[in-house]
C-alpha atoms as a PDB file:
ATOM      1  CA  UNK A   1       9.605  43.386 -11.577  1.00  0.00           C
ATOM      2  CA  UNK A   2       6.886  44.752 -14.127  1.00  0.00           C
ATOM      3  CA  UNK A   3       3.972  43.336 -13.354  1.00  0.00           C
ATOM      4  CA  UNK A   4       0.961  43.141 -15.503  1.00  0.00           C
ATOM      5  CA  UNK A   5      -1.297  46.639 -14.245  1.00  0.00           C
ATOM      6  CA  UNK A   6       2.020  48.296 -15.028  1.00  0.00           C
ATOM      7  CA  UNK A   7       2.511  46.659 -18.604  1.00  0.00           C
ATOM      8  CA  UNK A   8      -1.390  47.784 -19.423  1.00  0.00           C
ATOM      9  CA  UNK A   9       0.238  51.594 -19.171  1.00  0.00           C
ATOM     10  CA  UNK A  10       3.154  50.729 -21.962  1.00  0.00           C
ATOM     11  CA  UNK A  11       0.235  51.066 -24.338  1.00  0.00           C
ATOM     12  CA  UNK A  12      -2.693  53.248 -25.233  1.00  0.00           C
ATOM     13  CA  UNK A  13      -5.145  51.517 -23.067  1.00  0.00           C
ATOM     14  CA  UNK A  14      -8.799  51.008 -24.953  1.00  0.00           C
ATOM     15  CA  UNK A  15     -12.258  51.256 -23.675  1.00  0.00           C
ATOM     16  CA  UNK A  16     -15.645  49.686 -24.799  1.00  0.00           C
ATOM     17  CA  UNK A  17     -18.651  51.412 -23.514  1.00  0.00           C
ATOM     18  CA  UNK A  18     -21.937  50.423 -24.219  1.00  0.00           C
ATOM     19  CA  UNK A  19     -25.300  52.959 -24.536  1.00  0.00           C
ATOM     20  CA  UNK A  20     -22.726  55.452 -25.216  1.00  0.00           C
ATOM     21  CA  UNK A  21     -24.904  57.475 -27.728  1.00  0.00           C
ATOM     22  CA  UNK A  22     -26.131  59.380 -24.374  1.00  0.00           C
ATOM     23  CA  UNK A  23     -26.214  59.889 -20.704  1.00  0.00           C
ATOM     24  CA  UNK A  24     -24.120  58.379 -18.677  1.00  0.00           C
ATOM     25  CA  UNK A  25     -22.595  55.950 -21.517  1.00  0.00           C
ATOM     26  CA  UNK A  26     -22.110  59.245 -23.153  1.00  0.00           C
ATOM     27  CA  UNK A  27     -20.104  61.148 -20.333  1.00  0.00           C
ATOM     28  CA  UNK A  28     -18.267  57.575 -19.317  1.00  0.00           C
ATOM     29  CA  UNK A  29     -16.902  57.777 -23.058  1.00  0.00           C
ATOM     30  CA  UNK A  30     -16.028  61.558 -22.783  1.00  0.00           C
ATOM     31  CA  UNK A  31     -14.195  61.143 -19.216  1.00  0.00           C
ATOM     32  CA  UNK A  32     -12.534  57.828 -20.606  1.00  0.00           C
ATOM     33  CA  UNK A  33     -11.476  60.203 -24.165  1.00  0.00           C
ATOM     34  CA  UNK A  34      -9.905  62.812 -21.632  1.00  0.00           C
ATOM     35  CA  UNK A  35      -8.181  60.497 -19.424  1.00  0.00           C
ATOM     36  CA  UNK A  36      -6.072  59.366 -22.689  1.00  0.00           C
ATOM     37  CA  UNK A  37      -8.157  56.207 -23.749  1.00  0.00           C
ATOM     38  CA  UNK A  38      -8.989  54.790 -26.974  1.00  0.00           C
ATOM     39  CA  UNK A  39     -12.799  54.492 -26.596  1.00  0.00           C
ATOM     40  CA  UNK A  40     -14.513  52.229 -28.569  1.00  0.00           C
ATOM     41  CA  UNK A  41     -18.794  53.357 -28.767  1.00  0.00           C
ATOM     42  CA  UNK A  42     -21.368  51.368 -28.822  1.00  0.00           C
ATOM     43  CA  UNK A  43     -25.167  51.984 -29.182  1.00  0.00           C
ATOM     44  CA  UNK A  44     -28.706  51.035 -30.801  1.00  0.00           C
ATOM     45  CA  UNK A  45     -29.032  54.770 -31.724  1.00  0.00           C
ATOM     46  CA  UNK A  46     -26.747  55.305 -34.362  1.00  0.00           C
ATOM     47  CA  UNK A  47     -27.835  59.185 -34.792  1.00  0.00           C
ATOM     48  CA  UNK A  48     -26.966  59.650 -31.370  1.00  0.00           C
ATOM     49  CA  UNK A  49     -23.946  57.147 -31.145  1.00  0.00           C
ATOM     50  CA  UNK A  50     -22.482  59.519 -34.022  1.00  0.00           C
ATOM     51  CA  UNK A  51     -22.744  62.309 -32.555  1.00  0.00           C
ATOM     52  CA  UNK A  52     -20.870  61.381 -29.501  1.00  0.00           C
ATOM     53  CA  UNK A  53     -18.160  59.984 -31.724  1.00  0.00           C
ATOM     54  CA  UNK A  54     -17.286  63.071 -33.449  1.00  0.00           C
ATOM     55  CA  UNK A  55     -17.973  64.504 -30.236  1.00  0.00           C
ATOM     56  CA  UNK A  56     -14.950  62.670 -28.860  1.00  0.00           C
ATOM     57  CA  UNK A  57     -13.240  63.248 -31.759  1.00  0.00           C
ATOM     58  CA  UNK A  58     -13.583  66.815 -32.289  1.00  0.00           C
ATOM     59  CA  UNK A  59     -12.096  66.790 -29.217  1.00  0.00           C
ATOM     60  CA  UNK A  60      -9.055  64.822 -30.131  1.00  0.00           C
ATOM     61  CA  UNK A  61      -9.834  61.916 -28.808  1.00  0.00           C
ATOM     62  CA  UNK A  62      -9.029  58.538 -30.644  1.00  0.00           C
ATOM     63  CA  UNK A  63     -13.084  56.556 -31.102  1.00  0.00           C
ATOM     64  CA  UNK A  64     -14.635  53.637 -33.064  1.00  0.00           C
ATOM     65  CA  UNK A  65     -18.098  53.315 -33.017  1.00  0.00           C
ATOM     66  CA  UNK A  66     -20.574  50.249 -33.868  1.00  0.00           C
ATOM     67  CA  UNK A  67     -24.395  50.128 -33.789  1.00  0.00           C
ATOM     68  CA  UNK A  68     -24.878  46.991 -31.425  1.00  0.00           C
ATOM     69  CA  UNK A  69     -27.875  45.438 -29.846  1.00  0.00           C
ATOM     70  CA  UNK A  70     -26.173  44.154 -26.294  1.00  0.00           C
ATOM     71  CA  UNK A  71     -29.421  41.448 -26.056  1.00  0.00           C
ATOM     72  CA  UNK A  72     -27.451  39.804 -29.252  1.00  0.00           C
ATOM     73  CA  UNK A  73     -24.135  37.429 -28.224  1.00  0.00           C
ATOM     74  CA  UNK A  74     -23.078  37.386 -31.475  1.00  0.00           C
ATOM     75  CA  UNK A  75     -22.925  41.042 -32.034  1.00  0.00           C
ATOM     76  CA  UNK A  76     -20.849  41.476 -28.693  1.00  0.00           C
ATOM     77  CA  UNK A  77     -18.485  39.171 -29.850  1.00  0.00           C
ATOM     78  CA  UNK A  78     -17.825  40.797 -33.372  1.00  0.00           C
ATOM     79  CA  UNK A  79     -17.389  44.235 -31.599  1.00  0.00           C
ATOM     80  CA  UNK A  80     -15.028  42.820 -29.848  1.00  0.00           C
ATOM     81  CA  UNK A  81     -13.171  41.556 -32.854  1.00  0.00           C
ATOM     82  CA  UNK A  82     -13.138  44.365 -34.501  1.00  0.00           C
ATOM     83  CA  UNK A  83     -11.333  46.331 -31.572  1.00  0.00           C
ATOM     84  CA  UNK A  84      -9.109  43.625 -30.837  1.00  0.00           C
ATOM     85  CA  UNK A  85      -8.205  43.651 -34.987  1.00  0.00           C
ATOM     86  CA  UNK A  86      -7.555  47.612 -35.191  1.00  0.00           C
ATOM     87  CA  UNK A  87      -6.150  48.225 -31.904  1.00  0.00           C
ATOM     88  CA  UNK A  88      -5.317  44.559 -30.294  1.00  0.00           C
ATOM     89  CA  UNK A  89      -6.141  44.907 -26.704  1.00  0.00           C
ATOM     90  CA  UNK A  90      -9.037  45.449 -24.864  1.00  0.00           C
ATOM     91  CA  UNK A  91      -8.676  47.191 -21.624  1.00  0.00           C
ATOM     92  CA  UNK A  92     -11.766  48.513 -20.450  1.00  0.00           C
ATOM     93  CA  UNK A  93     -15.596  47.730 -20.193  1.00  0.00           C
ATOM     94  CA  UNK A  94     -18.262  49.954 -19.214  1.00  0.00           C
ATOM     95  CA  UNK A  95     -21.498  47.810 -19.038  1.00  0.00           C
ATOM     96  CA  UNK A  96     -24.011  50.832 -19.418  1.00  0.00           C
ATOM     97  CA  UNK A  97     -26.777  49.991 -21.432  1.00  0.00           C
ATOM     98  CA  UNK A  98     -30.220  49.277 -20.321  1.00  0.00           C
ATOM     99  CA  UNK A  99     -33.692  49.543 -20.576  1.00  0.00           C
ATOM    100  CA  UNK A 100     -36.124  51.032 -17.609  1.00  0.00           C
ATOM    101  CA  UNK A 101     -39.674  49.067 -17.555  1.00  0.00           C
ATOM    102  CA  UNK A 102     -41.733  50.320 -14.638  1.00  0.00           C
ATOM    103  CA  UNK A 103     -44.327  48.164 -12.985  1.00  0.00           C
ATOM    104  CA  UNK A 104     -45.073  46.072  -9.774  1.00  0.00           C
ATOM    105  CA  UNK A 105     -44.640  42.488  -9.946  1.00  0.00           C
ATOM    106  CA  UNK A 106     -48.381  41.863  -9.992  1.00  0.00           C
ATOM    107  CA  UNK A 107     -48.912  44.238 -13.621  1.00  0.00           C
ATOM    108  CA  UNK A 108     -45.714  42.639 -15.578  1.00  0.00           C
ATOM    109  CA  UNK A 109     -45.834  40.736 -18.511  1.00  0.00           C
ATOM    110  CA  UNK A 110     -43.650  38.047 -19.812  1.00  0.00           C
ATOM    111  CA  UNK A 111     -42.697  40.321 -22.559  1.00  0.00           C
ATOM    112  CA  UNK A 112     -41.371  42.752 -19.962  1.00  0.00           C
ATOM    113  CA  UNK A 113     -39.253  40.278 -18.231  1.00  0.00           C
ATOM    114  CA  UNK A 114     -37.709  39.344 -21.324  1.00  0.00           C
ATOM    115  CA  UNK A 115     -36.884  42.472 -22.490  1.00  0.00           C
ATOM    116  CA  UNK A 116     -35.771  43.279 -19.018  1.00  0.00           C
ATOM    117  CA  UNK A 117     -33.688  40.065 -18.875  1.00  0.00           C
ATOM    118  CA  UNK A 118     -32.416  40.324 -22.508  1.00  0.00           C
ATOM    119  CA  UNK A 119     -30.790  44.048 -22.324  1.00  0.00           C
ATOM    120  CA  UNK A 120     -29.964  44.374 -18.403  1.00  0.00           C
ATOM    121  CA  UNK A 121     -28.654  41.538 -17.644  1.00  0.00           C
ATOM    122  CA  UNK A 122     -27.786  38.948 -20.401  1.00  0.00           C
ATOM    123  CA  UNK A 123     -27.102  41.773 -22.106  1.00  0.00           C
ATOM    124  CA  UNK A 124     -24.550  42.918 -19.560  1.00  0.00           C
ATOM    125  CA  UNK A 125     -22.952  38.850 -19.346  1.00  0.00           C
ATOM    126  CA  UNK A 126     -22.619  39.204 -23.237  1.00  0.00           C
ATOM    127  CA  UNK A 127     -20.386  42.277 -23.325  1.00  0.00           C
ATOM    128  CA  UNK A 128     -18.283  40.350 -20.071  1.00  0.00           C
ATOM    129  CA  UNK A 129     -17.833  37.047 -22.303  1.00  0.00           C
ATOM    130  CA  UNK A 130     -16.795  38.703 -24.768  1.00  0.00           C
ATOM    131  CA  UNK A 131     -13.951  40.847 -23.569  1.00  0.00           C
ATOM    132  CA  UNK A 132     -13.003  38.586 -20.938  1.00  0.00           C
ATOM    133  CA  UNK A 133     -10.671  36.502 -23.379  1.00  0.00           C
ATOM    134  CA  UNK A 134      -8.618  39.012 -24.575  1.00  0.00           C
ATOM    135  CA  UNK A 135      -8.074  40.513 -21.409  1.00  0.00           C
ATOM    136  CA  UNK A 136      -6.993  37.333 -19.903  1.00  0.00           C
ATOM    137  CA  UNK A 137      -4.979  37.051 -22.846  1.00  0.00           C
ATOM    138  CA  UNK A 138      -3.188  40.418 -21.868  1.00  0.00           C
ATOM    139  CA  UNK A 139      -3.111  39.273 -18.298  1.00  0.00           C
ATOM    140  CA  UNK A 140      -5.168  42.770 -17.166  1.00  0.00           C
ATOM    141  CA  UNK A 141      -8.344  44.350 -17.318  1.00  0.00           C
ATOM    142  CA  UNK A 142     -11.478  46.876 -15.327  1.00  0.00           C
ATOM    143  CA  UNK A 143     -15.017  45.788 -15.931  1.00  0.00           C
ATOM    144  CA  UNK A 144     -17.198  48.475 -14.648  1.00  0.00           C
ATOM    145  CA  UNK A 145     -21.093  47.412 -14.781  1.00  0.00           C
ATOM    146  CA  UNK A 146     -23.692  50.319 -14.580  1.00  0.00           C
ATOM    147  CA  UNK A 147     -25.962  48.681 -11.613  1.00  0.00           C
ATOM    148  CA  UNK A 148     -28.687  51.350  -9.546  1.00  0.00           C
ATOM    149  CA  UNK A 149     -29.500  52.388  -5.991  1.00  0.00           C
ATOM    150  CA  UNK A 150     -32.766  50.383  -6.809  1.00  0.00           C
ATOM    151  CA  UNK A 151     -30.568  47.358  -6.864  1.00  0.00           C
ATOM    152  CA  UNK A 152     -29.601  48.351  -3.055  1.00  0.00           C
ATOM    153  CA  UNK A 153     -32.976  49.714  -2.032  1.00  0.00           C
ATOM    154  CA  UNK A 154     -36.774  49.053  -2.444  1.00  0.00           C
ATOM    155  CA  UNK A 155     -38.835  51.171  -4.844  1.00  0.00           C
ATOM    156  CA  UNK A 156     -42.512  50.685  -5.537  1.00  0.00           C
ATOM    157  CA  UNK A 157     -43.958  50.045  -9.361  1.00  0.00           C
ATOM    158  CA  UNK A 158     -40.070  48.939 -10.266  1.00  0.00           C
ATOM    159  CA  UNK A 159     -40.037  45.064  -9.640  1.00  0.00           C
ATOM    160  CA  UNK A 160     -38.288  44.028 -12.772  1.00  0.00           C
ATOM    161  CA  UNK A 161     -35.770  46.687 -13.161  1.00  0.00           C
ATOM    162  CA  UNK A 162     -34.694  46.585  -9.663  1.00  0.00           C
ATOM    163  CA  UNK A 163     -34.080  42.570  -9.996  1.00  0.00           C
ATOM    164  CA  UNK A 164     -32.428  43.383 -12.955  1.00  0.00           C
ATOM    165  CA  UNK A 165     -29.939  45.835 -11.859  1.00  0.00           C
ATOM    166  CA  UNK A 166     -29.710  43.631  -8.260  1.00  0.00           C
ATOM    167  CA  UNK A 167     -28.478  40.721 -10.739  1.00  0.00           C
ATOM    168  CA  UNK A 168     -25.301  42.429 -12.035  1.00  0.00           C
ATOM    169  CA  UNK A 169     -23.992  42.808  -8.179  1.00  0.00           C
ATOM    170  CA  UNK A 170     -24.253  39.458  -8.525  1.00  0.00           C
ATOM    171  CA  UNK A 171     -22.507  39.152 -11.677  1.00  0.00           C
ATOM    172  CA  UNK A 172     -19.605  41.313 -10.965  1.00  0.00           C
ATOM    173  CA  UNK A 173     -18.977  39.186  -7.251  1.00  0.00           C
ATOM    174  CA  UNK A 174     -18.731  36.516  -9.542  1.00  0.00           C
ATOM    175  CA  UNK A 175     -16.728  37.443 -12.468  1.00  0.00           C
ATOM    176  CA  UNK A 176     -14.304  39.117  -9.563  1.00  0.00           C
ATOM    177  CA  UNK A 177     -13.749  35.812  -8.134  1.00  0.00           C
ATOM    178  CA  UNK A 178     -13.632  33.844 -11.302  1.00  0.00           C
ATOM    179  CA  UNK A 179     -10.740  36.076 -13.017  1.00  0.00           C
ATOM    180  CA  UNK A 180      -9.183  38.539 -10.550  1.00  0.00           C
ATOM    181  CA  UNK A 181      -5.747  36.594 -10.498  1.00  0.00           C
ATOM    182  CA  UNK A 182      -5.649  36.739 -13.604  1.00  0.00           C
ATOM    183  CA  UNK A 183      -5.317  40.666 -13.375  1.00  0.00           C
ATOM    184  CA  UNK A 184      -9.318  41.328 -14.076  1.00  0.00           C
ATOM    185  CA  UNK A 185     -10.967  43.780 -11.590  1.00  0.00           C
ATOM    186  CA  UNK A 186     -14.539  43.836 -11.974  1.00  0.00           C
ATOM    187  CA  UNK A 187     -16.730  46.551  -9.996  1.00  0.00           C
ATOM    188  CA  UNK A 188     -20.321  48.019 -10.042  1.00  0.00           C
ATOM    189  CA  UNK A 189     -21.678  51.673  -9.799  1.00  0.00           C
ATOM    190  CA  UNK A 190     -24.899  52.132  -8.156  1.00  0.00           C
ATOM    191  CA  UNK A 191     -25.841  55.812  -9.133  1.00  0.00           C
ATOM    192  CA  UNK A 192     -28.792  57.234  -7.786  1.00  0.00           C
ATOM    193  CA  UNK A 193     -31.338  59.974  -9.749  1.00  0.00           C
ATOM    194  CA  UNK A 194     -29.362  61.308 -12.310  1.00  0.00           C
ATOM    195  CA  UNK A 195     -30.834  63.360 -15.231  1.00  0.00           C
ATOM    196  CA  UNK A 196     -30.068  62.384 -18.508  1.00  0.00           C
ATOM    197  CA  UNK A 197     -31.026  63.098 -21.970  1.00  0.00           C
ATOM    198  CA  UNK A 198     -33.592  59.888 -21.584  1.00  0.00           C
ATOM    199  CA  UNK A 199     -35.082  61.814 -18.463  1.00  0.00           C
ATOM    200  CA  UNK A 200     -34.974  65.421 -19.989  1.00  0.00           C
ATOM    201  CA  UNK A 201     -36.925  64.375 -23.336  1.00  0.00           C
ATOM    202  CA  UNK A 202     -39.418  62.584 -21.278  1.00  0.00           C
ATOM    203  CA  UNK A 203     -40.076  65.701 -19.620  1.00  0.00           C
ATOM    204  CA  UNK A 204     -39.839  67.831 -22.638  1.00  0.00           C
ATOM    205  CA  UNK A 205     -42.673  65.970 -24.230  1.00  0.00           C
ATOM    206  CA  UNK A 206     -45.031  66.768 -21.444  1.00  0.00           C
ATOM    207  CA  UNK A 207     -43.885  70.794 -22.012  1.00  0.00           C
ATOM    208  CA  UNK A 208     -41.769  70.822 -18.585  1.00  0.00           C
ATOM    209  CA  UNK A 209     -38.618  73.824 -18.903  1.00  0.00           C
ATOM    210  CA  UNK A 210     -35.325  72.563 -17.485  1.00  0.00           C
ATOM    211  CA  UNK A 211     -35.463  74.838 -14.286  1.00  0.00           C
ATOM    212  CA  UNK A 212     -39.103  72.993 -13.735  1.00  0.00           C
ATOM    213  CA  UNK A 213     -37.322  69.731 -13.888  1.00  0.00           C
ATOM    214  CA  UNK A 214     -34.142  71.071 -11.302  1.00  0.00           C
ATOM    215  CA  UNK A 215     -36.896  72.769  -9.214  1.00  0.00           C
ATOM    216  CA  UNK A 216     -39.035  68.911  -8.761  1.00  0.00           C
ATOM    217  CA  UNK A 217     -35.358  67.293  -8.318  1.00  0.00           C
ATOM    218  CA  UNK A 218     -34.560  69.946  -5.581  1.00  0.00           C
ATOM    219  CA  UNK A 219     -34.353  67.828  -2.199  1.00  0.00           C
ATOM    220  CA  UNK A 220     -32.613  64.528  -3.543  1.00  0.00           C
ATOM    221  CA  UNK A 221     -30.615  62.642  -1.186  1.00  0.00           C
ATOM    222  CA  UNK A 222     -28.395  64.096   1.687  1.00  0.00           C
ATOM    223  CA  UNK A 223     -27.082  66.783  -0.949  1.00  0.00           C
ATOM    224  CA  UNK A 224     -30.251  67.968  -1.917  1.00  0.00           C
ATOM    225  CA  UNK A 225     -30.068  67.450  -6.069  1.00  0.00           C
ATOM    226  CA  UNK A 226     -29.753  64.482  -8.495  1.00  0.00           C
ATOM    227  CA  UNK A 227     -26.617  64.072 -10.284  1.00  0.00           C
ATOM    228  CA  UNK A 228     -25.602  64.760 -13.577  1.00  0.00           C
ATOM    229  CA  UNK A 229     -23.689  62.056 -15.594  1.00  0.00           C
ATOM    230  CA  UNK A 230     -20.297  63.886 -15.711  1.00  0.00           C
ATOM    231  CA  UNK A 231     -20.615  62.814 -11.850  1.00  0.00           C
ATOM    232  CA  UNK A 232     -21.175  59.052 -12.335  1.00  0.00           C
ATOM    233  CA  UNK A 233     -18.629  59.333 -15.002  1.00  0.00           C
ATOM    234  CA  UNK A 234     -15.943  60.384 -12.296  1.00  0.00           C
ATOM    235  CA  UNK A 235     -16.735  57.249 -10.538  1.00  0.00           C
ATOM    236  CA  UNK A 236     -16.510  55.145 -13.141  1.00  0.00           C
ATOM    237  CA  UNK A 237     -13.341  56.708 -14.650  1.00  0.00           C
ATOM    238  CA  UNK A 238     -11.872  55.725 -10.752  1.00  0.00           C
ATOM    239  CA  UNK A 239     -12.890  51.966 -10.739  1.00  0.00           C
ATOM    240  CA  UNK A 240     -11.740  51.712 -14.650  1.00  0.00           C
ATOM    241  CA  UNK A 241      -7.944  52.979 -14.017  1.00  0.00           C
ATOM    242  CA  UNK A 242      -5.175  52.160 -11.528  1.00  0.00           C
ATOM    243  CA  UNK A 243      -6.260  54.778  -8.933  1.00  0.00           C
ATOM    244  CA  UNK A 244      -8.486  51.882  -7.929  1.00  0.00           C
ATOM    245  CA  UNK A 245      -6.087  48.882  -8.766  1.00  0.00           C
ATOM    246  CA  UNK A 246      -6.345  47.034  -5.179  1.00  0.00           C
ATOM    247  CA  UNK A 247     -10.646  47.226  -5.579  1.00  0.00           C
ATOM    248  CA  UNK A 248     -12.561  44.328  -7.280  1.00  0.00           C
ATOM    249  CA  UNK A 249     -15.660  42.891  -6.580  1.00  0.00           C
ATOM    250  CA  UNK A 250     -17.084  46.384  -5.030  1.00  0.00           C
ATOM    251  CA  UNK A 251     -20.540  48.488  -5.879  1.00  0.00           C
ATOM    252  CA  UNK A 252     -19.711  52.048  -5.112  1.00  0.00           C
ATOM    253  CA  UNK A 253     -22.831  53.958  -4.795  1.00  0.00           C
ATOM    254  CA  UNK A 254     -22.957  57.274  -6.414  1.00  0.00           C
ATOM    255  CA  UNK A 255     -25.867  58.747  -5.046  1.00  0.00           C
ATOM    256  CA  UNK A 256     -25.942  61.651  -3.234  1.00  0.00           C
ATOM    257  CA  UNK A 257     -26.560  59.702   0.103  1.00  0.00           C
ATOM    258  CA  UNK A 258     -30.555  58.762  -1.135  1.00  0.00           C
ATOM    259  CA  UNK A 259     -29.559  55.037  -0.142  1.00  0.00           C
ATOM    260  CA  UNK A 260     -28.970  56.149   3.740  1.00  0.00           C
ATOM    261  CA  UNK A 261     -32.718  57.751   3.938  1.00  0.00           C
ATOM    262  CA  UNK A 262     -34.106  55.645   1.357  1.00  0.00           C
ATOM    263  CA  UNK A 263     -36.190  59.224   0.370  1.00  0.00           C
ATOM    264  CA  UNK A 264     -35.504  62.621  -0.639  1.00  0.00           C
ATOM    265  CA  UNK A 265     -35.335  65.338   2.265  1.00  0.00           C
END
């Protein structure tokens, strides 16, 4: 008997991945390219969203790209459309995008929680509605949502972003429950300190040298350095294809083992 996970390898399997103009979305879009997906690009950054495209491309990978604001519903739902209309499946999601708003829960504003709220986590439940038809439609899918270790751990001066990244646990218990007999696995990564473009042009700007920035990381977790987004990539790559086809409902941390000390060596 052919059952559904084995029709989704008949054909070219295609993955939406949001904030994929850099960082981890960026590398989760590469990895996805390499493993033989279609990968579909999504970002408010369009210079940067580009240039990952004909990364990808140059590369021979297959890539569509759209500039999309997750915190809109309606602008999920016509990416979606589009993909479904060129290339009539959708296979994978890679919930990735997000904002970072630091701040204890005594020096937030309302503004903050909405903007928190908007892009983290209704953002997040926007991308899910929207793909969640046509994969039950096609009787398969892998949602992967980019969570934190701060959803897992406490951190000081981080209220909102850690509630916001605790949330989409939440969300992908739920949307595991709701759809996984219908042949939708939904999963969470937790990664820990990872240094992305966002991270290194933050640091640039205040005239810190890479090898500054590796020599503060030095220490990180149990292995003693922060990962780099090819490395969350990996993970998510796992929980998005059938190496993983028995796991739903599961956040696998990707962190270097910070979340067992709760602190850097």
């Amino acid at each position: 008997m052919i059952t559904n996970r084995h029709k989704m390898t008949e054909e070219k399997r295609v993955a939406i991945v949001t904030g994929a103009g850099s960082g981890i979305g960026k590398a989760c879009a590469i990895r996805l390219s390499q493993a033989g997906m279609r990968v579909v690009l999504t970002d408010l950054n369009t210079q940067r969203l580009e240039a990952t495209a004909a990364h990808i491309s140059g590369l021979g990978g297959e890539v569509l790209h759209f500039t999309h604001d997750v915190a809109d519903e309606a602008s999920a739902q016509r990416v979606v459309n589009q993909v479904v209309a060129k290339w009539h499946r959708v296979d994978v999601l890679v919930a990735n995008a997000g904002v970072q708003i630091a701040g204890s829960l005594l020096n937030t504003s309302d503004d903050d929680w909405n903007r928190i709220l908007d892009v983290n986590f209704k953002g997040v439940a926007w991308c899910c509605k929207a793909v969640i038809p046509a994969m039950r439609e096609q009787g398969s899918g892998s949602i992967v949502l980019i969570s934190s270790v701060n959803a897992i751990i406490g951190s000081a001066g981080m209220a909102v972003y850690d509630m916001s990244k605790a949330a989409l646990l939440a969300l992908a218990r739920n949307l595991a429950v709701e759809y996984g007999k219908e042949g939708i696995r939904t999963n969470a990564i937790s990664p820990g300190n990872t240094l992305t473009e966002f991270h290194l042009d933050k640091m640039t700007e205040k005239g810190i040298t890479l090898e500054q920035i590796q020599e503060m990381t030095k220490g990180y977790g149990l292995l003693g350095r922060v990962a780099q987004p090819e490395e969350i990539a990996n993970a998510v790559h796992f929980l998005a294809s059938d190496q993983a086809s028995f796991i739903t409902g599961h956040n696998l941390v990707v962190d270097g083992g910070f979340s067992i000390t709760g602190r850097a060596n």
